[in-house]
Protein backbone atom coordinates (compact mmCIF):
# COMPACT_ATOMS: atom_id res chain seq x y z
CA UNK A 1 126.67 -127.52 51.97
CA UNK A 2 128.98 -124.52 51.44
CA UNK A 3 127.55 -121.24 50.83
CA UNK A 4 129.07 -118.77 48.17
CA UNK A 5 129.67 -115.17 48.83
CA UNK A 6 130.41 -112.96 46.16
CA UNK A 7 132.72 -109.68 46.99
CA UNK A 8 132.32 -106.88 44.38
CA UNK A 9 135.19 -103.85 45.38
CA UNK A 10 137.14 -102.22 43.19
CA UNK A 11 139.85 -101.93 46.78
CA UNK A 12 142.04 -104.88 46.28
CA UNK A 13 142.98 -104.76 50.43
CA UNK A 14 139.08 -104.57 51.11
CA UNK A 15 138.30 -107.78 48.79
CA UNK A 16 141.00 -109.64 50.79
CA UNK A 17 140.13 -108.50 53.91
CA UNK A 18 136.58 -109.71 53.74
CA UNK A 19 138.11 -112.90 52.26
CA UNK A 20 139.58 -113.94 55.07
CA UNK A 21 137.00 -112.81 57.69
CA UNK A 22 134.46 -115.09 55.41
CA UNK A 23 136.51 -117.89 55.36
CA UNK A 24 136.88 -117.87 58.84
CA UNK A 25 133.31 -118.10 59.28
CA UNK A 26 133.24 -121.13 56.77
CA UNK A 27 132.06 -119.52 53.52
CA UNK A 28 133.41 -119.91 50.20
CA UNK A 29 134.21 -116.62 48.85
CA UNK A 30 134.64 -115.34 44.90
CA UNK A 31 136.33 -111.84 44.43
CA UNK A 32 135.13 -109.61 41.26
CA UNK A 33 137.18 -106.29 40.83
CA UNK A 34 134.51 -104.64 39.03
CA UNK A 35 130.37 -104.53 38.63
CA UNK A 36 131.29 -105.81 35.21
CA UNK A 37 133.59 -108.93 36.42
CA UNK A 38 130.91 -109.37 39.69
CA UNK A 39 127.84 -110.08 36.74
CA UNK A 40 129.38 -112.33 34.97
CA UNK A 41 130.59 -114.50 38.11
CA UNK A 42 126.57 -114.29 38.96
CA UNK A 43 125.84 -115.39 35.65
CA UNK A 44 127.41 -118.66 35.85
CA UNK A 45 125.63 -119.63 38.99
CA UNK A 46 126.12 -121.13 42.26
CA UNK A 47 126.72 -117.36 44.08
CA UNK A 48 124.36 -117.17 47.41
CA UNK A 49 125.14 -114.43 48.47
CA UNK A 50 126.43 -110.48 47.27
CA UNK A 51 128.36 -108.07 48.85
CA UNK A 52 128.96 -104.98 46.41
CA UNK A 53 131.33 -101.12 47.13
CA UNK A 54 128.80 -98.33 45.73
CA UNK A 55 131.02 -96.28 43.87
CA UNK A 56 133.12 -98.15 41.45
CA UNK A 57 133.83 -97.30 38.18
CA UNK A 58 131.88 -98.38 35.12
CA UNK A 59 129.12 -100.43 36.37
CA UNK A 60 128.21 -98.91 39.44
CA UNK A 61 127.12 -100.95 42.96
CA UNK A 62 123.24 -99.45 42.35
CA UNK A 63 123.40 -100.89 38.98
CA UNK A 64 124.47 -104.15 40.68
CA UNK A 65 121.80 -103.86 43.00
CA UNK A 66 119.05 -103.60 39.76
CA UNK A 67 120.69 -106.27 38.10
CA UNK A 68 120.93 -108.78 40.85
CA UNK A 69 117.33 -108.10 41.92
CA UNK A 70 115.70 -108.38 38.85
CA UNK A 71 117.34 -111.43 37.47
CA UNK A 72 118.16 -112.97 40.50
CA UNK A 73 115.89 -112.01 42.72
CA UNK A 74 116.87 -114.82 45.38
CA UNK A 75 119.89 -113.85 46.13
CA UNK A 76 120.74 -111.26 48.97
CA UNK A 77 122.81 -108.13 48.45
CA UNK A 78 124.71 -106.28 51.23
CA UNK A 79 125.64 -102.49 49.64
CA UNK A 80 129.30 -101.22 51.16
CA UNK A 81 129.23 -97.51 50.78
CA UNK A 82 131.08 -94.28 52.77
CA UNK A 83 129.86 -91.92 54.84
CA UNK A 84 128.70 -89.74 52.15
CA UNK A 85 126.74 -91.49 50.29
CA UNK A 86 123.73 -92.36 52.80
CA UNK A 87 121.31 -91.15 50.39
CA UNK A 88 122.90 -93.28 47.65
CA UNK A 89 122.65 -96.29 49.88
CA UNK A 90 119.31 -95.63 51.07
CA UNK A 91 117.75 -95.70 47.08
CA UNK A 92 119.66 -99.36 46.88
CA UNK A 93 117.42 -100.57 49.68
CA UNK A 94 114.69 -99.48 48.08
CA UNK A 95 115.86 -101.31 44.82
CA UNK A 96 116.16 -104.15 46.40
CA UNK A 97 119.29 -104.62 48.39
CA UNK A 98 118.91 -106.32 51.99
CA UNK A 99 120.92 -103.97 53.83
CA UNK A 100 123.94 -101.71 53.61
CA UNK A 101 126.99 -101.11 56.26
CA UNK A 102 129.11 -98.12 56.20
CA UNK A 103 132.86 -98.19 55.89
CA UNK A 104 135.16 -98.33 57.67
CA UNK A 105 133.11 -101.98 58.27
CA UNK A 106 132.56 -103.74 61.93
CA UNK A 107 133.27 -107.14 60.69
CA UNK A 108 131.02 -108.53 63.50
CA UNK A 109 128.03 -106.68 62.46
CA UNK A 110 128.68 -107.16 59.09
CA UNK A 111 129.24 -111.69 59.74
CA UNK A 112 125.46 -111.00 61.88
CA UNK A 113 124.02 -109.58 58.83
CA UNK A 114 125.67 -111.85 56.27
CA UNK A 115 124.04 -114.82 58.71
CA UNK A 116 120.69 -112.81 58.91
CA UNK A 117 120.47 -112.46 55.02
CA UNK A 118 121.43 -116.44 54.46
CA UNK A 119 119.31 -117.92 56.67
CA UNK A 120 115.95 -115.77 54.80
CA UNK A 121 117.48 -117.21 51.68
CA UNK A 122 117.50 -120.70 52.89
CA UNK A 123 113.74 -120.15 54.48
CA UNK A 124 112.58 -118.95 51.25
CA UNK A 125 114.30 -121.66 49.29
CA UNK A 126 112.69 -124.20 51.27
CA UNK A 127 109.37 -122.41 51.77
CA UNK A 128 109.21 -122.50 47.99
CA UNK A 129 110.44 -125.86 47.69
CA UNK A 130 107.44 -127.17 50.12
CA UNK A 131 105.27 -125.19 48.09
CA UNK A 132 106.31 -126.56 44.66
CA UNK A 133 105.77 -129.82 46.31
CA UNK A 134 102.48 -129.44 47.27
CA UNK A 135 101.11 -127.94 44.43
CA UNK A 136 102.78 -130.80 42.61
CA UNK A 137 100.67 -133.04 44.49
CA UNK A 138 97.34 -130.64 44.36
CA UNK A 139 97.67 -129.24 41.02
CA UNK A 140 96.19 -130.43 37.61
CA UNK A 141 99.11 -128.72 35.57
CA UNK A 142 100.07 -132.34 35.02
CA UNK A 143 97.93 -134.04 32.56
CA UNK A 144 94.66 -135.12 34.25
CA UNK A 145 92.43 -137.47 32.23
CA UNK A 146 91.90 -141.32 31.35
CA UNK A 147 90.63 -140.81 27.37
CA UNK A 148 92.06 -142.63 24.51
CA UNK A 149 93.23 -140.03 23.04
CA UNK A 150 95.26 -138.36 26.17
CA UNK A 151 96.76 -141.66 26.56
CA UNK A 152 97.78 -141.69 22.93
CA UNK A 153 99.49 -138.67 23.59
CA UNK A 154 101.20 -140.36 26.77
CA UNK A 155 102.40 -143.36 24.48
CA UNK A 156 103.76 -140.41 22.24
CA UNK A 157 105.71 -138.64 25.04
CA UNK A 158 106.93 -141.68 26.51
CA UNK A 159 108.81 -142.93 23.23
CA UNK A 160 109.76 -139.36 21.95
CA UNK A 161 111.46 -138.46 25.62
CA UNK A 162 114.89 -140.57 25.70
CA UNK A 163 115.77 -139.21 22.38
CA UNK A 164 117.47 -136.01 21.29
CA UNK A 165 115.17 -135.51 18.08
CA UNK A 166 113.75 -132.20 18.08
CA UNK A 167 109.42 -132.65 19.38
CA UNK A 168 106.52 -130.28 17.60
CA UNK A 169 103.62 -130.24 19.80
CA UNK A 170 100.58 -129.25 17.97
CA UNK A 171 96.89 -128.21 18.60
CA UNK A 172 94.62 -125.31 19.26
CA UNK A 173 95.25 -122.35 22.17
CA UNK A 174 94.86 -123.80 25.48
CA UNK A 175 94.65 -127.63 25.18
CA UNK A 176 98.13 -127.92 27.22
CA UNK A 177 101.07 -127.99 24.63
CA UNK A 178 103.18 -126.91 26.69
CA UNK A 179 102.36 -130.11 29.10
CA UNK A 180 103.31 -131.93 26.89
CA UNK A 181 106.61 -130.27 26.52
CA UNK A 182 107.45 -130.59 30.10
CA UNK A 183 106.50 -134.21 30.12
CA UNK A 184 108.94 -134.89 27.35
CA UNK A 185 111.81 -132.92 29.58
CA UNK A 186 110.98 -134.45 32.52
CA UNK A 187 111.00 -138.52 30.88
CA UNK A 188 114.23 -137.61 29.19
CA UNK A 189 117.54 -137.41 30.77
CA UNK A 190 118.20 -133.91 30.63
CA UNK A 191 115.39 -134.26 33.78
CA UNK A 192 118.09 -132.77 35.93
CA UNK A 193 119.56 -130.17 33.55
CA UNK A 194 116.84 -126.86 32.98
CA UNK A 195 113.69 -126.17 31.06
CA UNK A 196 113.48 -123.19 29.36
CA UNK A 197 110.23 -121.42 28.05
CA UNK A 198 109.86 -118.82 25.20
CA UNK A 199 106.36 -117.67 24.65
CA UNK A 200 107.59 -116.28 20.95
CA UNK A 201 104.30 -114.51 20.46
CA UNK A 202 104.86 -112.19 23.26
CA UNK A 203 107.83 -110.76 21.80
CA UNK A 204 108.39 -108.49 19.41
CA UNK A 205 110.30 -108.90 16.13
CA UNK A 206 113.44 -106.45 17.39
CA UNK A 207 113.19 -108.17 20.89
CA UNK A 208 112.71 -111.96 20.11
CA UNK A 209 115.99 -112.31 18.75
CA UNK A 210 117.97 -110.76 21.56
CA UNK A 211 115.94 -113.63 23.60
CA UNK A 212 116.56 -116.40 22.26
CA UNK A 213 120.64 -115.71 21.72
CA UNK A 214 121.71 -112.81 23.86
CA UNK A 215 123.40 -109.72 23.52
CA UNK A 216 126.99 -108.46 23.98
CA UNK A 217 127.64 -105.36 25.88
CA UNK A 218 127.40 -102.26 23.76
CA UNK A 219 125.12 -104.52 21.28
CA UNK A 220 122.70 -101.31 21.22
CA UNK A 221 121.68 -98.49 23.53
CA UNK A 222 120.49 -99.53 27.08
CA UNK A 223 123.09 -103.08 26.48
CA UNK A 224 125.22 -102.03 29.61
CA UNK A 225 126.38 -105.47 29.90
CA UNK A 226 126.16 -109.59 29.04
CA UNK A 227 123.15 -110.49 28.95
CA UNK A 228 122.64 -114.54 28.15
CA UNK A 229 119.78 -115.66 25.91
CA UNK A 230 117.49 -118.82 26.23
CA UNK A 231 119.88 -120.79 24.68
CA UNK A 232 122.60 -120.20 26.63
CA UNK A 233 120.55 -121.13 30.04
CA UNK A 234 118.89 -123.86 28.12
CA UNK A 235 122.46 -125.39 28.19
CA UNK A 236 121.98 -129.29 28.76
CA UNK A 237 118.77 -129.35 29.04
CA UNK A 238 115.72 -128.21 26.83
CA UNK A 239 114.16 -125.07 25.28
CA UNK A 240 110.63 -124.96 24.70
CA UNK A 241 109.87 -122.68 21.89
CA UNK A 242 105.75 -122.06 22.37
CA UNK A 243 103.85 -120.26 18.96
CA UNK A 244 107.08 -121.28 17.18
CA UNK A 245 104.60 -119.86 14.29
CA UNK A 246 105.09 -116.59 15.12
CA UNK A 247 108.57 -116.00 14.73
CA UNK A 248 110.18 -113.61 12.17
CA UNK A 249 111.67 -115.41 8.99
CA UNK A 250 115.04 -113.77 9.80
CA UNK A 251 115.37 -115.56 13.18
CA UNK A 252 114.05 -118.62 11.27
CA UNK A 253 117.53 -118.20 10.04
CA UNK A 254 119.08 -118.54 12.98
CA UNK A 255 117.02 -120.77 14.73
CA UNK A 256 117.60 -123.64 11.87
CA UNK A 257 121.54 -123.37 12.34
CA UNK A 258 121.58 -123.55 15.96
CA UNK A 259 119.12 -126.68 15.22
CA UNK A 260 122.05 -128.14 12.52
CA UNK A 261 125.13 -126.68 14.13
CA UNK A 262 124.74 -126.45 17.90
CA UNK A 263 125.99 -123.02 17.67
CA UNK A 264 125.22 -118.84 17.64
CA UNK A 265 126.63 -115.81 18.30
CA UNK A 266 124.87 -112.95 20.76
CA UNK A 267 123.52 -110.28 19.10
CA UNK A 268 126.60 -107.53 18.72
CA UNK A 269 129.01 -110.78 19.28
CA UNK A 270 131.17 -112.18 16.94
CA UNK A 271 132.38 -115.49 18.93
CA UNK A 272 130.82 -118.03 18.25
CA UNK A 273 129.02 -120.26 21.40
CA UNK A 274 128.42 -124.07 21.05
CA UNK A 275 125.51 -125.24 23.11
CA UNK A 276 123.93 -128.73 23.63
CA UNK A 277 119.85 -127.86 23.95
CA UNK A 278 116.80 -129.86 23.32
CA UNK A 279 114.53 -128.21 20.88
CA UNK A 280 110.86 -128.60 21.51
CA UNK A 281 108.45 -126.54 19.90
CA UNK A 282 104.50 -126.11 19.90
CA UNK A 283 102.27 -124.25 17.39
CA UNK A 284 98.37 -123.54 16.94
CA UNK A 285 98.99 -122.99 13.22
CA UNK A 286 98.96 -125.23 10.45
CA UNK A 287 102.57 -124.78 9.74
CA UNK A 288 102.43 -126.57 6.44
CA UNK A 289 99.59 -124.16 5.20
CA UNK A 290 102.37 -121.50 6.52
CA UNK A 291 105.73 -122.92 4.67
CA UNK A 292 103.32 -122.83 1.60
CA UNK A 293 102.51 -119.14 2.33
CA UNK A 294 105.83 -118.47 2.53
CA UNK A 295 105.90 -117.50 6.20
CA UNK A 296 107.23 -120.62 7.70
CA UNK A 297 110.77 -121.46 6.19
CA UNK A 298 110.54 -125.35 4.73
CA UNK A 299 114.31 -126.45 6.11
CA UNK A 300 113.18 -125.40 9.72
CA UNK A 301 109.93 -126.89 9.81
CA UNK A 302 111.19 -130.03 8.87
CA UNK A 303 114.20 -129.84 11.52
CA UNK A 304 111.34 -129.38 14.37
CA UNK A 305 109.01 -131.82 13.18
CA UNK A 306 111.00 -134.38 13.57
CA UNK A 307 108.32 -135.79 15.85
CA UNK A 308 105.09 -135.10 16.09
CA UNK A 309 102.35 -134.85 19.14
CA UNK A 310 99.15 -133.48 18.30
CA UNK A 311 97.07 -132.74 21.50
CA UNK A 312 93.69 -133.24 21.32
CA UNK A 313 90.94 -130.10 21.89
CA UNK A 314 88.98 -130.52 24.98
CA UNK A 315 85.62 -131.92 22.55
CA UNK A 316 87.77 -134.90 21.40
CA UNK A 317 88.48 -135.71 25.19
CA UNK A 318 85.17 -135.46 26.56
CA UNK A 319 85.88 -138.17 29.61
CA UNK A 320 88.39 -136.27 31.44
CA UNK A 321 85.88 -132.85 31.80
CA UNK A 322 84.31 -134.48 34.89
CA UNK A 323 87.83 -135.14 36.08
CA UNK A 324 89.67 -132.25 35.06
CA UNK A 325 86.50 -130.30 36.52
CA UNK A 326 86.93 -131.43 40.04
CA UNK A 327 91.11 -131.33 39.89
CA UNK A 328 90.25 -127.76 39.53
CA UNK A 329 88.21 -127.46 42.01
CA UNK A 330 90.50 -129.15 44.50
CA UNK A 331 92.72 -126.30 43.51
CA UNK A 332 90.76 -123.04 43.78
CA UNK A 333 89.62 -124.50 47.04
CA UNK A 334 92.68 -123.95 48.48
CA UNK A 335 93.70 -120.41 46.92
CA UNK A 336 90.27 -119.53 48.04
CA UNK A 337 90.38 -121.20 51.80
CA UNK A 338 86.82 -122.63 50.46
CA UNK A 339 85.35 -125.82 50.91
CA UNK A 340 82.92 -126.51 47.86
CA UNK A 341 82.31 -129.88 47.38
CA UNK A 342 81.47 -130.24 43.81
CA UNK A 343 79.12 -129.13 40.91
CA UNK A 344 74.97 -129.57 41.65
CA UNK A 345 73.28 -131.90 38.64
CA UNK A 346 72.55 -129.11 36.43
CA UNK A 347 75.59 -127.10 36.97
CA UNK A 348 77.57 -130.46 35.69
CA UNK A 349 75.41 -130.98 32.94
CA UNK A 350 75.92 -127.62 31.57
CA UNK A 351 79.93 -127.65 32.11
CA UNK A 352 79.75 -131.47 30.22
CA UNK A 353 77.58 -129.97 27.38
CA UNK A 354 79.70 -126.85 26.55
CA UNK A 355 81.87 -127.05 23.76
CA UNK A 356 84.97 -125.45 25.38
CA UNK A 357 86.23 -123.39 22.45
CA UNK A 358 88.95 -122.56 24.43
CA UNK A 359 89.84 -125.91 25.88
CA UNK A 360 91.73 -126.67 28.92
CA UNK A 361 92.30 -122.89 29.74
CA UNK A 362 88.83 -121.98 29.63
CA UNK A 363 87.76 -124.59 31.83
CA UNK A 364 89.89 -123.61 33.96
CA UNK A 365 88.76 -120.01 33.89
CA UNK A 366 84.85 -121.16 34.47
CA UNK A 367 85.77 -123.00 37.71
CA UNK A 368 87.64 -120.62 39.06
CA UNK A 369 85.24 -117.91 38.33
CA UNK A 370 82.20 -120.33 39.57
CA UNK A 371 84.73 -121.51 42.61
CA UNK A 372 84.85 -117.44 43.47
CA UNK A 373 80.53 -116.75 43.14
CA UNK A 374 80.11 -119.95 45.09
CA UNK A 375 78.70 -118.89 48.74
CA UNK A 376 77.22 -122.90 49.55
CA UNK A 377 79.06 -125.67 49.42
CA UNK A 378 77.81 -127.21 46.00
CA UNK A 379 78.06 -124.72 42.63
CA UNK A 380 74.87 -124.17 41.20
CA UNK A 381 74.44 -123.02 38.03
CA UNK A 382 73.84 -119.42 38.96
CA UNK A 383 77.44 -119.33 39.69
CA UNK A 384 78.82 -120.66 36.37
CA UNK A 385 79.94 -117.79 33.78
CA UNK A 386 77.28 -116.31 31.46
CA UNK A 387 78.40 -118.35 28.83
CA UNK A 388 77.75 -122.00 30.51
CA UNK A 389 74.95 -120.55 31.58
CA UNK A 390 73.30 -119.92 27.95
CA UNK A 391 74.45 -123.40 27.21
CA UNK A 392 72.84 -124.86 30.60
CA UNK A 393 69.30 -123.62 29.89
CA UNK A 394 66.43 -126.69 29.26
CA UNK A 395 65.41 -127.78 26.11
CA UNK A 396 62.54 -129.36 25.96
CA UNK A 397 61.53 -132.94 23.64
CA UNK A 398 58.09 -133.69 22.98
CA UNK A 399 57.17 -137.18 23.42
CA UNK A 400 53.47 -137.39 22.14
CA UNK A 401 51.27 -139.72 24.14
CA UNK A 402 50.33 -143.32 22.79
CA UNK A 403 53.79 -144.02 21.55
CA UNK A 404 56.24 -147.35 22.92
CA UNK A 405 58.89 -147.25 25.38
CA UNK A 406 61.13 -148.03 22.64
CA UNK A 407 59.97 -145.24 20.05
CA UNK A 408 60.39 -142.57 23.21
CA UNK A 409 63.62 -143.53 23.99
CA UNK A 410 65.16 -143.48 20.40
CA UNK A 411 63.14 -139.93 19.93
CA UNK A 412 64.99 -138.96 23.27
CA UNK A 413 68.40 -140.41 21.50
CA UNK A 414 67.60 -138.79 18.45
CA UNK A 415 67.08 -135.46 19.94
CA UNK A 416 70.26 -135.27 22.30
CA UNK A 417 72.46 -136.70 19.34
CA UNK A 418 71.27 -133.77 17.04
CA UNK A 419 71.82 -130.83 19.68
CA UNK A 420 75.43 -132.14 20.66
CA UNK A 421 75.91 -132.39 16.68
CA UNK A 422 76.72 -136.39 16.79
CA UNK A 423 78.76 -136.21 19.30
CA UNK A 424 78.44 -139.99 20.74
CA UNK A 425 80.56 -139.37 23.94
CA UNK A 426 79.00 -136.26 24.85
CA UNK A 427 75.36 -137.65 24.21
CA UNK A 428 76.18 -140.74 26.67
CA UNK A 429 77.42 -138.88 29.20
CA UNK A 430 74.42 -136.29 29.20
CA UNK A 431 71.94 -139.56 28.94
CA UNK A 432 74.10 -141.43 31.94
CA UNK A 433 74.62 -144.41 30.22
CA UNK A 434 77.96 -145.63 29.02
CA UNK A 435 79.11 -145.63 25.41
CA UNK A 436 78.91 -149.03 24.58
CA UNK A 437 75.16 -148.92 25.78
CA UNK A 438 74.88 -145.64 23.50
CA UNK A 439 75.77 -148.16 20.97
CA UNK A 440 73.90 -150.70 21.61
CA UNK A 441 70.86 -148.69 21.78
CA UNK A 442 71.64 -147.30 18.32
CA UNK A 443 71.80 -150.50 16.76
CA UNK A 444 68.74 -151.73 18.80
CA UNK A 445 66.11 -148.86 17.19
CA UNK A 446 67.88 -148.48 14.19
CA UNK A 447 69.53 -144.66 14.55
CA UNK A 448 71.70 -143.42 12.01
């Protein structure tokens, strides 16, 4: 594969110079006349490596430097500067850039240090790649569990994923929408193409819609150049809008016509840009109750929820704690360089009978925090968070003497049933018996 180099100089003779040294070497090389021009060659990808002049007029090398660092923080900048500006070169290292010659330039130091920079790009690219890999096979980001209703959501994904119909995930704070909206990316065919997040109810109002569409340079104070919105790097692929709720009505607006026309302007732009993006959205809000409040336009709701996926709370998926529990273990292990091997009895008990108001996220939370206080090899239940621990303490039944076998055990039924509210699953798994036997048993003694 041929690496890119990008050469920023406002010296015409320099540019070409290093042109032809590069090419000599076997690079490709790009030429940008300006900060301005260098930016927007970055923005359309595929650059691996910068080489910017300090002084140039307009946007300046520094500004580069900031630019390149903080939105493209994988690729390596080389700062050209003269004799006089040491000090000037010395602050871009500490920005960020990976070194900085002087000119007149040794073209042999410079090639070492173009070679130097590359090959830490390419280690880092593949250290991350290995890493991505491994947590892939390690992590329970993916969606762990073997209950009806997680596989009805799987049936849902896997016939909403080769269309190009917009998706609404819904359900409550931290059961894994946005799962879901990665499964649907990655069974579509835009697998290849990117996926874009926007957590909507981190931004403000004045900020959200500069986000999602861009701005032009000049757009407002502090817009010193291009910058692309979510759409625009969405291109091809999909956009996952997350608390789609919580967006202003006047970027409703805007939202429904890039939904209808496949276009938008930047904010300060007047040229119109077509894009082809997947819209997949996720809410915890009842968005009907919301278009009937009048916060939630009626037009856009409808264009999102063109299909639906509701994913279930934690309580309605009981089966997977057990196996979401130890997929998190697995994976605080490791960050931890610990070697638990699971939950004692009572520990288990108390992590099964919890109600997990705050789903997936919370449980998540609990074993790493109990993963952290652990100092054997099994968690107890002294190392489970305060509020498991409330949860965990004994109850006791009263089974008076004299009575059958029969009339225990449905008193024992009885009171498990009323202290996990009904719940059937729950009360099986805390008994050790399997549903159907839960069933059974009802039927047998005659339990309501």
């Amino acid at each position: 594969m041929t690496l890119t180099i990008l050469t920023i100089d406002d010296e015409e003779n320099i540019r070409n110079g290093l042109a032809d040294n590069f090419e000599l070497e076997g690079y490709e090389v790009k030429q940008a006349a300006n900060g301005a021009e260098g930016l927007e060659l970055i923005a359309q990808g595929g650059i691996d490596l910068v080489i910017t002049d300090l002084r140039m007029d307009g946007i300046s090398g520094s500004e580069v430097v900031q630019k390149v660092t903080t939105d493209y923080p994988g690729i390596p900048i080389i700062v050209l500067t003269g004799h006089g500006s040491i000090d000037d070169a010395t602050a871009a290292l500490k920005a960020g850039a990976f070194d900085f010659l002087t000119k007149p330039l040794d073209l042999d130091h410079l090639n070492k240090i173009v070679k130097n920079a590359l090959q830490g790009k390419i280690l880092a690219e593949q250290n991350r790649e290995l890493k991505e890999k491994l947590l892939k096979s390690e992590s329970p980001d993916e969606m762990i569990g073997k209950s009806d209703s997680l596989n009805r959501v799987r049936q849902m994904i896997s016939k909403a994923a080769p269309a190009r119909a917009s998706v609404l995930i819904t359900g409550e704070s931290g059961v894994g929408k946005e799962l879901v909206a990665k499964a649907v990316h990655e069974q579509s065919d835009r697998a290849d193409k990117p996926f874009i997040v926007v957590h909507c109810a981190a931004l403000s109002e004045t900020l959200i819609e500069s986000e999602l569409f861009g701005y032009e340079k000049g757009a407002f104070t502090g817009a010193e150049s291009i910058h692309k919105g979510r759409f625009e790097l969405a291109d091809g692929g999909t956009l996952f809008l997350d608390e789609i709720g919580e967006v202003n009505l006047a970027t409703q607006v805007k939202l429904l016509r890039v939904l209808q026309e496949h276009k938008f302007e930047r904010v300060g732009g007047e040229k119109s840009i077509e894009v082809d993006v997947r819209v997949v959205a996720a809410t915890n809000r009842n968005l009907e109750d919301e278009v009937k409040a009048g916060r939630f336009r009626e037009d856009l709701f409808y264009r999102l929820n063109v299909v639906r996926i509701e994913m279930p709370s934690l309580r309605e998926r009981m089966d997977d704690i057990p196996l979401l529990m130890h997929a998190f273990l697995r994976e605080f292990n490791i960050e931890n360089k610990k070697n638990i091997k699971g939950f004692d009895k009572t520990s288990k008990s108390a992590m099964i009978k919890y109600s997990w108001p705050g789903n997936i996220r919370e449980l998540k939370n609990a074993v790493e925090s109990a993963v952290v206080m652990c100092t054997g090899d099994e968690i107890k239940m002294e190392d489970l968070p305060r509020a498991l621990r409330a949860q965990g303490e004994e109850k006791v039944i009263s089974i008076p003497i004299g009575i059958t076998m029969d009339e225990a055990e449905k008193i024992i039924i009885q009171e498990n049933l009323a202290a996990n509210k009904g719940n059937k699953s729950k009360t099986a798994d805390i008994l050790g018996i399997g549903r159907k036997t839960l069933h059974r048993k009802l039927e047998e003694l005659n339990i309501e």
